[in-house]
C-alpha atoms as a PDB file:
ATOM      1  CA  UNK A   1      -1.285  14.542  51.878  1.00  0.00           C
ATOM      2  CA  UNK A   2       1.029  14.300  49.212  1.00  0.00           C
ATOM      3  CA  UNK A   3       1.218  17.049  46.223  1.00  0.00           C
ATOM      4  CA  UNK A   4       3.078  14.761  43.817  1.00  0.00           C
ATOM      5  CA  UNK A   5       0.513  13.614  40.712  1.00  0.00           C
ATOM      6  CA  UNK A   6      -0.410   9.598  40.960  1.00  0.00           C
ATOM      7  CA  UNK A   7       1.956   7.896  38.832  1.00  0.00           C
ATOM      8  CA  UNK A   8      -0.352   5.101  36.890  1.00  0.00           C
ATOM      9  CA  UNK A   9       1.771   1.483  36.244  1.00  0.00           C
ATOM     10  CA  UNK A  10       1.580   0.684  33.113  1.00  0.00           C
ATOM     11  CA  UNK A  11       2.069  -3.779  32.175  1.00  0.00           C
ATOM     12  CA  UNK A  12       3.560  -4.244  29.190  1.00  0.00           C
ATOM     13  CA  UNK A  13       2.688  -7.609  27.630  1.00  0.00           C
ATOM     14  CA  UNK A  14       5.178  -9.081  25.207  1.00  0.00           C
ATOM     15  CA  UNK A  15       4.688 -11.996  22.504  1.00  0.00           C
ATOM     16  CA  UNK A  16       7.724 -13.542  20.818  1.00  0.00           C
ATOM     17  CA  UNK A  17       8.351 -12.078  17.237  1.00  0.00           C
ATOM     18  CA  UNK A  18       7.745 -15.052  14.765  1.00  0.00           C
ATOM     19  CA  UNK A  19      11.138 -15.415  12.577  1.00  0.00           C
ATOM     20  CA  UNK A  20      10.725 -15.328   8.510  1.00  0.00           C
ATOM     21  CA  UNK A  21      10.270 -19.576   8.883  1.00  0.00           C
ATOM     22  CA  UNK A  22       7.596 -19.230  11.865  1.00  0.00           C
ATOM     23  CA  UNK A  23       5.143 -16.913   9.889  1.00  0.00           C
ATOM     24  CA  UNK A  24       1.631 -18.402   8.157  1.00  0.00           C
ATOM     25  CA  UNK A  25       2.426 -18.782   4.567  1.00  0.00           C
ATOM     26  CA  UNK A  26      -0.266 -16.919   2.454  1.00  0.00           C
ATOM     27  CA  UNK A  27      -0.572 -18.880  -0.844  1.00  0.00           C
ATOM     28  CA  UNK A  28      -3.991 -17.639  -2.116  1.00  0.00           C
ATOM     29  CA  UNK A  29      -5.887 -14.613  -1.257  1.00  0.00           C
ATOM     30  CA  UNK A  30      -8.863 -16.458  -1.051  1.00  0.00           C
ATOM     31  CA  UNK A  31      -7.070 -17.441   2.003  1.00  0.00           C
ATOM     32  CA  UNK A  32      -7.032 -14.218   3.680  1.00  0.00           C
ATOM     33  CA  UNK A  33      -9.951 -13.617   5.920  1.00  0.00           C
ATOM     34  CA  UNK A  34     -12.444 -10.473   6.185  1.00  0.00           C
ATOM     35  CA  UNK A  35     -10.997  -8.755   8.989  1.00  0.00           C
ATOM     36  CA  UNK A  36     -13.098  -6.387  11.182  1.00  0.00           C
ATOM     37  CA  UNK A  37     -10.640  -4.302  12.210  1.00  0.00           C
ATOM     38  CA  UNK A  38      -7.260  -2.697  11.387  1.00  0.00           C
ATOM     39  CA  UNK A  39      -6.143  -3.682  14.470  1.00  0.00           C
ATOM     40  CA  UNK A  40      -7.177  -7.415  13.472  1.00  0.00           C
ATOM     41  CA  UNK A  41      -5.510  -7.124  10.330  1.00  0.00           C
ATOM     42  CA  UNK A  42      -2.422  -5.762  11.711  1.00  0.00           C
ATOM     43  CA  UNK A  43      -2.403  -9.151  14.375  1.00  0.00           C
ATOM     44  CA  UNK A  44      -2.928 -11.489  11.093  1.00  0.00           C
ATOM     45  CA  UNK A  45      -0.035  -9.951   9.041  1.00  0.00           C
ATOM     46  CA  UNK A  46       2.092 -10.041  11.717  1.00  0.00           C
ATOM     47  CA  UNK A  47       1.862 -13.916  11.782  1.00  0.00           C
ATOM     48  CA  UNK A  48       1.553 -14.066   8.350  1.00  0.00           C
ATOM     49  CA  UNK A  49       3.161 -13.319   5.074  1.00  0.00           C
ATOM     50  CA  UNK A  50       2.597 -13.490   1.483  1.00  0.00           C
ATOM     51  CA  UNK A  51       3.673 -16.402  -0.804  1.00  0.00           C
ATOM     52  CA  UNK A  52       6.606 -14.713  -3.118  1.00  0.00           C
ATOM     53  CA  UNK A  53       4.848 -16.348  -6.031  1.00  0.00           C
ATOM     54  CA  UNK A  54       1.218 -14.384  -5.033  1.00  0.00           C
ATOM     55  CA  UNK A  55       3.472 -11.216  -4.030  1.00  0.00           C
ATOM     56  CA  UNK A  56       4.816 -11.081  -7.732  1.00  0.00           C
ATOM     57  CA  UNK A  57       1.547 -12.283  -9.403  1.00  0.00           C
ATOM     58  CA  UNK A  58      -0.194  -9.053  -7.534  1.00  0.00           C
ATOM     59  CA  UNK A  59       2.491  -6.265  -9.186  1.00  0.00           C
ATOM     60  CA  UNK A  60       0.744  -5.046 -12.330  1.00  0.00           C
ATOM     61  CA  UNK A  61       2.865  -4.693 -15.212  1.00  0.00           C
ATOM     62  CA  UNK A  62       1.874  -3.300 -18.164  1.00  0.00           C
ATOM     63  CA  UNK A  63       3.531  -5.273 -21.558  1.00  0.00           C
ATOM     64  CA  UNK A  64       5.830  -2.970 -23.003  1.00  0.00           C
ATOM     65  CA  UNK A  65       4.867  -4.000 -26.701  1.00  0.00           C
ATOM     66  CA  UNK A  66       1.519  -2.879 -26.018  1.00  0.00           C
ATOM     67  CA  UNK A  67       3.074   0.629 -25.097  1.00  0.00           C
ATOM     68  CA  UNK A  68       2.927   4.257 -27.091  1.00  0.00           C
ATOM     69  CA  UNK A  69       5.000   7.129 -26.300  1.00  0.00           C
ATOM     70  CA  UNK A  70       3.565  10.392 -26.639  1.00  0.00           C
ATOM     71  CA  UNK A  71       4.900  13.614 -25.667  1.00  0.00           C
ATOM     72  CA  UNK A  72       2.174  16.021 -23.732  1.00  0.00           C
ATOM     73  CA  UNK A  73       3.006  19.530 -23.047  1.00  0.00           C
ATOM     74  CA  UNK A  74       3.018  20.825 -19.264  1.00  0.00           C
ATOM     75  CA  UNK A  75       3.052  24.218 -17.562  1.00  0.00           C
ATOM     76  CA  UNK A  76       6.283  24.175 -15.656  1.00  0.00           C
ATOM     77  CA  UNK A  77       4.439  25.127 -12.497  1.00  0.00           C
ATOM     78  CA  UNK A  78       2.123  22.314 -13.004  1.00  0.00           C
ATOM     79  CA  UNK A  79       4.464  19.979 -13.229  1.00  0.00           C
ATOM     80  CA  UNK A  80       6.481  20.514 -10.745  1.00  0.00           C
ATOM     81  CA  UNK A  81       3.402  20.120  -8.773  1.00  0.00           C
ATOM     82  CA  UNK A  82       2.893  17.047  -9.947  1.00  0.00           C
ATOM     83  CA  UNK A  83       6.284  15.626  -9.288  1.00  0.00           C
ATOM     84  CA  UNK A  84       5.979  16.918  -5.873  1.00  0.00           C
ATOM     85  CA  UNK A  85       2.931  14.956  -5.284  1.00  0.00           C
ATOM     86  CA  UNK A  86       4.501  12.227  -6.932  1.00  0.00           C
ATOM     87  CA  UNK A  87       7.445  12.396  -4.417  1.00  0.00           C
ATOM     88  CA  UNK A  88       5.487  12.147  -1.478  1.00  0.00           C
ATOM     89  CA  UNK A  89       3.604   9.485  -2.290  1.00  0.00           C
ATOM     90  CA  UNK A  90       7.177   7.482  -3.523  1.00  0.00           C
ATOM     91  CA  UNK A  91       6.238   7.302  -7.245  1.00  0.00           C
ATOM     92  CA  UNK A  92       7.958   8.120 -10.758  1.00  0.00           C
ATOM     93  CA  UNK A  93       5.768  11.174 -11.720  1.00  0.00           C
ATOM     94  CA  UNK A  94       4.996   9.481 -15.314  1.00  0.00           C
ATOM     95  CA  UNK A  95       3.607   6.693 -13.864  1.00  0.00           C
ATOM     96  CA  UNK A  96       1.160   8.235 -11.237  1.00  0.00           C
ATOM     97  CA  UNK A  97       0.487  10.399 -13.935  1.00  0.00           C
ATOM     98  CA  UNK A  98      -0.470   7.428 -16.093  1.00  0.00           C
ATOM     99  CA  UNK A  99      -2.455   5.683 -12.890  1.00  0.00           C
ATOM    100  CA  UNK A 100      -4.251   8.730 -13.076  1.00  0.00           C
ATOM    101  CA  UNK A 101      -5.739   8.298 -16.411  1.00  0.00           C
ATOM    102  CA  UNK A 102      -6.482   5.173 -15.832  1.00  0.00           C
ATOM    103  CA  UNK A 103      -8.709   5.956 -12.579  1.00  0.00           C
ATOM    104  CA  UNK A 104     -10.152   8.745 -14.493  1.00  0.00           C
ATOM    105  CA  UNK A 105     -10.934   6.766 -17.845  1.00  0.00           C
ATOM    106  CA  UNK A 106     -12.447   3.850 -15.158  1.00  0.00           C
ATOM    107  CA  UNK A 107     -15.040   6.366 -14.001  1.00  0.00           C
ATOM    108  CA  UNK A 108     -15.873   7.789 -17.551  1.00  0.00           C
ATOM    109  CA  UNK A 109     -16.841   4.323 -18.475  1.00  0.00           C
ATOM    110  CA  UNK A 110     -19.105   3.436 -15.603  1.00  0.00           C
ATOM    111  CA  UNK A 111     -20.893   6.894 -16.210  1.00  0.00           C
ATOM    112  CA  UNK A 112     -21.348   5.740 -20.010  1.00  0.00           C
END
């Protein structure tokens, strides 16, 4: 009888990476299905990709006319919390701080 553990084989299936010109152009969300599972989603997107038109449409940007500077007064301590958090999740502090606002103003309107 042998003392060395069972060694389990392990099949690898491979399918061919689609190139940028072989991927399902997206050109309308309403042509992205409900998917029931990450792992579904993650199978779609990597056959398709967005339209560039639908990819810029989608980035929010706020007019700059339409803009007010104020200056707001921070603890140090608190905002070098912020930034940190900021950091981490790859944004320019001012503008998370700005998103939010806007999340919290969102809820203070549904509750009336």
């Amino acid at each position: 009888m042998s003392t060395e553990p069972r060694r389990r084989e392990t099949t690898i299936t491979t399918r061919p990476i689609p190139m940028d010109g072989d991927l399902g152009l997206v050109r309308a969300w309403k042509d992205v299905p409900a998917f029931e599972s990450e792992e579904a989603e993650g199978k779609y997107w990597a056959q398709h990709q967005l339209e560039s038109r639908l990819m810029q449409m989608s980035i929010h940007r706020t007019d700059v006319r339409e803009s007010t500077t104020i200056t707001l007064r921070f603890d140090p301590r608190m905002l070098s919390r912020i930034k940190r958090i900021a950091r981490r999740r790859y944004l320019n502090y001012q503008s998370m701080i700005k998103q939010w606002l806007s999340e919290r103003m969102e809820e203070e309107m549904k509750e009336g």
